[in-house]
N, C-alpha and C. Protein backbone atom coordinates (compact mmCIF):
# COMPACT_ATOMS: atom_id res chain seq x y z
N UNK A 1 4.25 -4.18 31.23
CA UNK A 1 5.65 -3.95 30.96
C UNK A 1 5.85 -3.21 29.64
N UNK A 2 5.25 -3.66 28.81
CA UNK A 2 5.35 -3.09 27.54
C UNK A 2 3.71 -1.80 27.25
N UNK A 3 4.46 -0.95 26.53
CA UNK A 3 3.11 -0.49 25.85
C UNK A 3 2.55 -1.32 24.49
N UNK A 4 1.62 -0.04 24.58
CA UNK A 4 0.93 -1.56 23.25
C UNK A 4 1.41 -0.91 21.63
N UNK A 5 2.67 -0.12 21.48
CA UNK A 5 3.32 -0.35 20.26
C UNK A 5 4.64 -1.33 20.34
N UNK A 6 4.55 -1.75 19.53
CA UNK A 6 5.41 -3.45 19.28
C UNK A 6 6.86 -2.78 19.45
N UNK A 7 7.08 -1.70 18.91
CA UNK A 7 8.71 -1.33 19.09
C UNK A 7 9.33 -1.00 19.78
N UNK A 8 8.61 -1.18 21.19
CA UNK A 8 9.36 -0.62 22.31
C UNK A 8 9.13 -2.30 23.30
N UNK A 9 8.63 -3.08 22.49
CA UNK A 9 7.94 -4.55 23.71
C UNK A 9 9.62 -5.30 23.21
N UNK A 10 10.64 -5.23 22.14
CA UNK A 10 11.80 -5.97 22.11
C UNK A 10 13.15 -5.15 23.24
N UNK A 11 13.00 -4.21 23.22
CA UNK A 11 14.05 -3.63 24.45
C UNK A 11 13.76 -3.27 25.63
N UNK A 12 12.43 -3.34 26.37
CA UNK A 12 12.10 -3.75 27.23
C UNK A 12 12.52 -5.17 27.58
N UNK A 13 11.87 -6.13 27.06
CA UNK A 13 12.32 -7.41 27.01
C UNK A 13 13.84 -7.84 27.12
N UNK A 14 14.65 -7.19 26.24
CA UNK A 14 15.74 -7.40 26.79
C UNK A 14 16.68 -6.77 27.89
N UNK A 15 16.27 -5.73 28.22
CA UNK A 15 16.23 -4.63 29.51
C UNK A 15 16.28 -6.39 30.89
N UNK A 16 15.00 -6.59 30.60
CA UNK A 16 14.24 -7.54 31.66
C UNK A 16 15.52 -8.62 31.92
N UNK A 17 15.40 -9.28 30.57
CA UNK A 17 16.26 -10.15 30.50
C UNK A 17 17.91 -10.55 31.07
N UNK A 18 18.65 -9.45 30.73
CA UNK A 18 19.36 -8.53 30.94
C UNK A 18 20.01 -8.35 32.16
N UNK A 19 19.53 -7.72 32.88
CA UNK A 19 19.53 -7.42 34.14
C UNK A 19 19.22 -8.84 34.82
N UNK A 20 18.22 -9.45 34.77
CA UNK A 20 18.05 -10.80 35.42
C UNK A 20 18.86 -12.08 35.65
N UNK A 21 20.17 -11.69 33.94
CA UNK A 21 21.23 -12.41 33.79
C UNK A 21 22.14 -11.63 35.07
N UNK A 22 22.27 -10.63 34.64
CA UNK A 22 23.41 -9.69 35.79
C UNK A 22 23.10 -9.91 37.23
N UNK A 23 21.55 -10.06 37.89
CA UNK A 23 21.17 -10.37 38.96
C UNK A 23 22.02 -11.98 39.45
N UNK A 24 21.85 -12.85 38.88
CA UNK A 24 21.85 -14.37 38.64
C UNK A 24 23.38 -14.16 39.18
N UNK A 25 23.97 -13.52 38.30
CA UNK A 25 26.02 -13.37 38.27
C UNK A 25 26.65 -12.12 39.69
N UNK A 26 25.39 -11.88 39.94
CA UNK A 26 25.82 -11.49 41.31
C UNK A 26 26.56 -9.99 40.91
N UNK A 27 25.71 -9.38 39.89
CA UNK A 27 26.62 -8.35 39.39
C UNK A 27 26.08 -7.04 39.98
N UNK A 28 26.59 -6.29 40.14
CA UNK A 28 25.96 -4.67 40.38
C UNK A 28 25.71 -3.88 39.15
N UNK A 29 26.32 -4.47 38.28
CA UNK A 29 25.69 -3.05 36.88
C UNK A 29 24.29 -3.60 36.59
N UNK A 30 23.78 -2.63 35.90
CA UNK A 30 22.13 -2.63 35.25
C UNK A 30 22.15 -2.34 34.30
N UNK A 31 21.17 -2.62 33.35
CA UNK A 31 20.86 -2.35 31.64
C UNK A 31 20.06 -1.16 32.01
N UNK A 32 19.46 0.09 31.43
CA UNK A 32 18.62 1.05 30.94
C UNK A 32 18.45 1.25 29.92
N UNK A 33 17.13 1.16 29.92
CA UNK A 33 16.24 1.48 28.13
C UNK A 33 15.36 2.86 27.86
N UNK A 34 15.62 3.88 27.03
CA UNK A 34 15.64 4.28 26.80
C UNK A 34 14.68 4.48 25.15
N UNK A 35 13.28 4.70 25.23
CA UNK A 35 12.03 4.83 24.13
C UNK A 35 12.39 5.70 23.06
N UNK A 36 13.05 6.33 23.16
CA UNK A 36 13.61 7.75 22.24
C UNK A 36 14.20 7.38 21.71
N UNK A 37 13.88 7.17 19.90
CA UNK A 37 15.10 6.76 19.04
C UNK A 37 16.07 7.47 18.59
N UNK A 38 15.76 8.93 18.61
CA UNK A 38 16.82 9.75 18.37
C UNK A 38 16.74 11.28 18.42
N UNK A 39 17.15 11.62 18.62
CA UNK A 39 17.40 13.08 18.96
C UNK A 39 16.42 13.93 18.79
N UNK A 40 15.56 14.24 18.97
CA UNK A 40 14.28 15.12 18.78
C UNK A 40 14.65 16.49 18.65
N UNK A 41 15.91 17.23 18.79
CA UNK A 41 15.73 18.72 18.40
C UNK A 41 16.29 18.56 16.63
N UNK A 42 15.54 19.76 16.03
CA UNK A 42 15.82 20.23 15.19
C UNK A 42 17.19 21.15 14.37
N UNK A 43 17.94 20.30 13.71
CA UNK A 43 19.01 20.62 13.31
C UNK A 43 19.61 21.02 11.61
N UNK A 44 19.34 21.90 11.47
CA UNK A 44 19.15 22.02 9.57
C UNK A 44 20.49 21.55 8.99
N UNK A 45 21.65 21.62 9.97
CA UNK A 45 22.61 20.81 9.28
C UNK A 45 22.80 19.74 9.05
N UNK A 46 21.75 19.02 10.15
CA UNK A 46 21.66 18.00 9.73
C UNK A 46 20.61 17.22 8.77
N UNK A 47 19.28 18.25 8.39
CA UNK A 47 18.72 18.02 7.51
C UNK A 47 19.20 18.57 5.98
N UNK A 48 19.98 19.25 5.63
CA UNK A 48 20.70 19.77 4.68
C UNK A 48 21.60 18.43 4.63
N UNK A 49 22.37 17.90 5.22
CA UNK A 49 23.06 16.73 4.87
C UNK A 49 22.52 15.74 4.49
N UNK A 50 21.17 15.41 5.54
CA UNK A 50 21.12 13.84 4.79
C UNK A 50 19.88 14.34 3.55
N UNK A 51 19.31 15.63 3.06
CA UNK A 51 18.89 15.77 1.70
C UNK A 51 19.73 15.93 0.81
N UNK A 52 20.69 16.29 1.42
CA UNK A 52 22.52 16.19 -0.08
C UNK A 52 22.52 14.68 -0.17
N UNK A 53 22.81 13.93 0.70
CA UNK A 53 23.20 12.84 0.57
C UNK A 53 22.35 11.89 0.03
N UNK A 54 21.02 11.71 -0.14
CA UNK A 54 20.07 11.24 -0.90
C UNK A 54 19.80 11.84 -1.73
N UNK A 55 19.94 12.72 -2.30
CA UNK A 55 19.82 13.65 -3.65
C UNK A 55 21.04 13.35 -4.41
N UNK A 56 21.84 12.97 -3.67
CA UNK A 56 23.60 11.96 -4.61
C UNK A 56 23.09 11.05 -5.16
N UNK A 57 22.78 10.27 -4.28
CA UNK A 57 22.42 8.76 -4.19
C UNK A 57 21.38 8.64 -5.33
N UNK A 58 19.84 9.60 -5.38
CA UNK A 58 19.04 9.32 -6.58
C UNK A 58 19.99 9.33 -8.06
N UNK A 59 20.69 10.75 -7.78
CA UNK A 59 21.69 11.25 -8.95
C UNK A 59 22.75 9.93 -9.67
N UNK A 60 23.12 9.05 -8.81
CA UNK A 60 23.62 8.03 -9.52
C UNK A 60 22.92 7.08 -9.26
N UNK A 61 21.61 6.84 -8.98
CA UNK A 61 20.86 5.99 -9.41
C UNK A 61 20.01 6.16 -10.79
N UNK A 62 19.61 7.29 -10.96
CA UNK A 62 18.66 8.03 -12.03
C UNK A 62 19.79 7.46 -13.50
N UNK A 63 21.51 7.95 -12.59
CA UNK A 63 22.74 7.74 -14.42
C UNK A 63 22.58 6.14 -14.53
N UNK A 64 22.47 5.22 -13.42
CA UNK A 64 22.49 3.97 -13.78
C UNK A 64 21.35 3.28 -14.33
N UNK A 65 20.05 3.57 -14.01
CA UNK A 65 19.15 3.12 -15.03
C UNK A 65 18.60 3.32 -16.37
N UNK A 66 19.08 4.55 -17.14
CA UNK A 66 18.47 4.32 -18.80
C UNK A 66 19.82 2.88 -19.20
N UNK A 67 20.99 3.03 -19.00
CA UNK A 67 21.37 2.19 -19.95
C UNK A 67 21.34 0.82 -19.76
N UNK A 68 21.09 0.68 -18.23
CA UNK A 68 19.71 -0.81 -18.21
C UNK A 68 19.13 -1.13 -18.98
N UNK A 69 18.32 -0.51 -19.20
CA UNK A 69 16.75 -0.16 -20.61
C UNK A 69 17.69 -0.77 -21.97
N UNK A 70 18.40 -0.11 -22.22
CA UNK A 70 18.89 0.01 -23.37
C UNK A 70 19.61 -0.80 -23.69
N UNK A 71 20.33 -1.58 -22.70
CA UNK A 71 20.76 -2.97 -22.84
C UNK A 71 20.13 -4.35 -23.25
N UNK A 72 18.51 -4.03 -21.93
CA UNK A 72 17.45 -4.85 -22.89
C UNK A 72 16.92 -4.50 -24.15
N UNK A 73 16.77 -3.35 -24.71
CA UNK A 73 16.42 -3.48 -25.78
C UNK A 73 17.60 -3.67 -27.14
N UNK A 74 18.76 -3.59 -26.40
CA UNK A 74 19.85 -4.37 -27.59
C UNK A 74 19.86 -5.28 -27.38
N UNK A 75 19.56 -6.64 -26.07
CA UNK A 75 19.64 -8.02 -26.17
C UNK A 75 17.99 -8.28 -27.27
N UNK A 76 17.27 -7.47 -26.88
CA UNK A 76 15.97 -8.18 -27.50
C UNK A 76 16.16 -8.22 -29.26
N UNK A 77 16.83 -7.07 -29.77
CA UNK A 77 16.77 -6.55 -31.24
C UNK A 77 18.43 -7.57 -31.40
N UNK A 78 18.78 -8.07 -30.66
CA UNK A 78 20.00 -9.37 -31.21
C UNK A 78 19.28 -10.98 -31.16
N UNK A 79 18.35 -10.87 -30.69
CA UNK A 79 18.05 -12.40 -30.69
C UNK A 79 16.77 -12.27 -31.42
N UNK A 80 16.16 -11.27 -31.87
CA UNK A 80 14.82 -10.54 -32.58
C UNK A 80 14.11 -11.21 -32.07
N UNK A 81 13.40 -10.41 -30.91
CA UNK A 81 11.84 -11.33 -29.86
C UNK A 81 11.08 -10.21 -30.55
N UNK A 82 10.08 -10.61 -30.68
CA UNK A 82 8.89 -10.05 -30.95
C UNK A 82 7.89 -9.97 -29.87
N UNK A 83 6.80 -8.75 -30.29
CA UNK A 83 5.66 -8.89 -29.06
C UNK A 83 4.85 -10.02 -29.58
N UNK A 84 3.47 -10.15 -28.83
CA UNK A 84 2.80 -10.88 -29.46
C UNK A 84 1.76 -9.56 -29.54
């Protein structure tokens, strides 16, 4: 039923499941599963977007960490810790 990569053995499984409930209820619809997580053609607009959009994301991550730093080293030089 399953192949032997693990990420396709949970929606199979519920495919199975699924349908077996709908069988039980006397139903005519069916579940279909579908291995393909996503779109396989090549789209530069959409690779131009999500490298803008993580290139934001570093950009205000990169402004939020020096004054992290610099916060610990004003709590340390207020309570004067020393190294050893």
């Amino acid at each position: 039923m399953c192949s032997p990569e693990p990420i396709n053995c949970f929606p199979v499984l519920m495919n199975i499941l699924s349908n077996t409930f709908l069988r039980l209820f006397n139903s005519t619809a069916r579940f279909r599963v579908w291995s393909e997580l996503f779109y396989v053609g090549e789209s530069p607009e959409l690779k131009n977007y999500i490298f803008f959009g993580l290139f934001a994301y570093l950009l205000v991550l990169a402004a939020g960490l020096p004054p992290l730093f610099a916060m610990s080293n004003v709590e340390d030089y207020k309570v004067r810790s020393t190294s050893c």
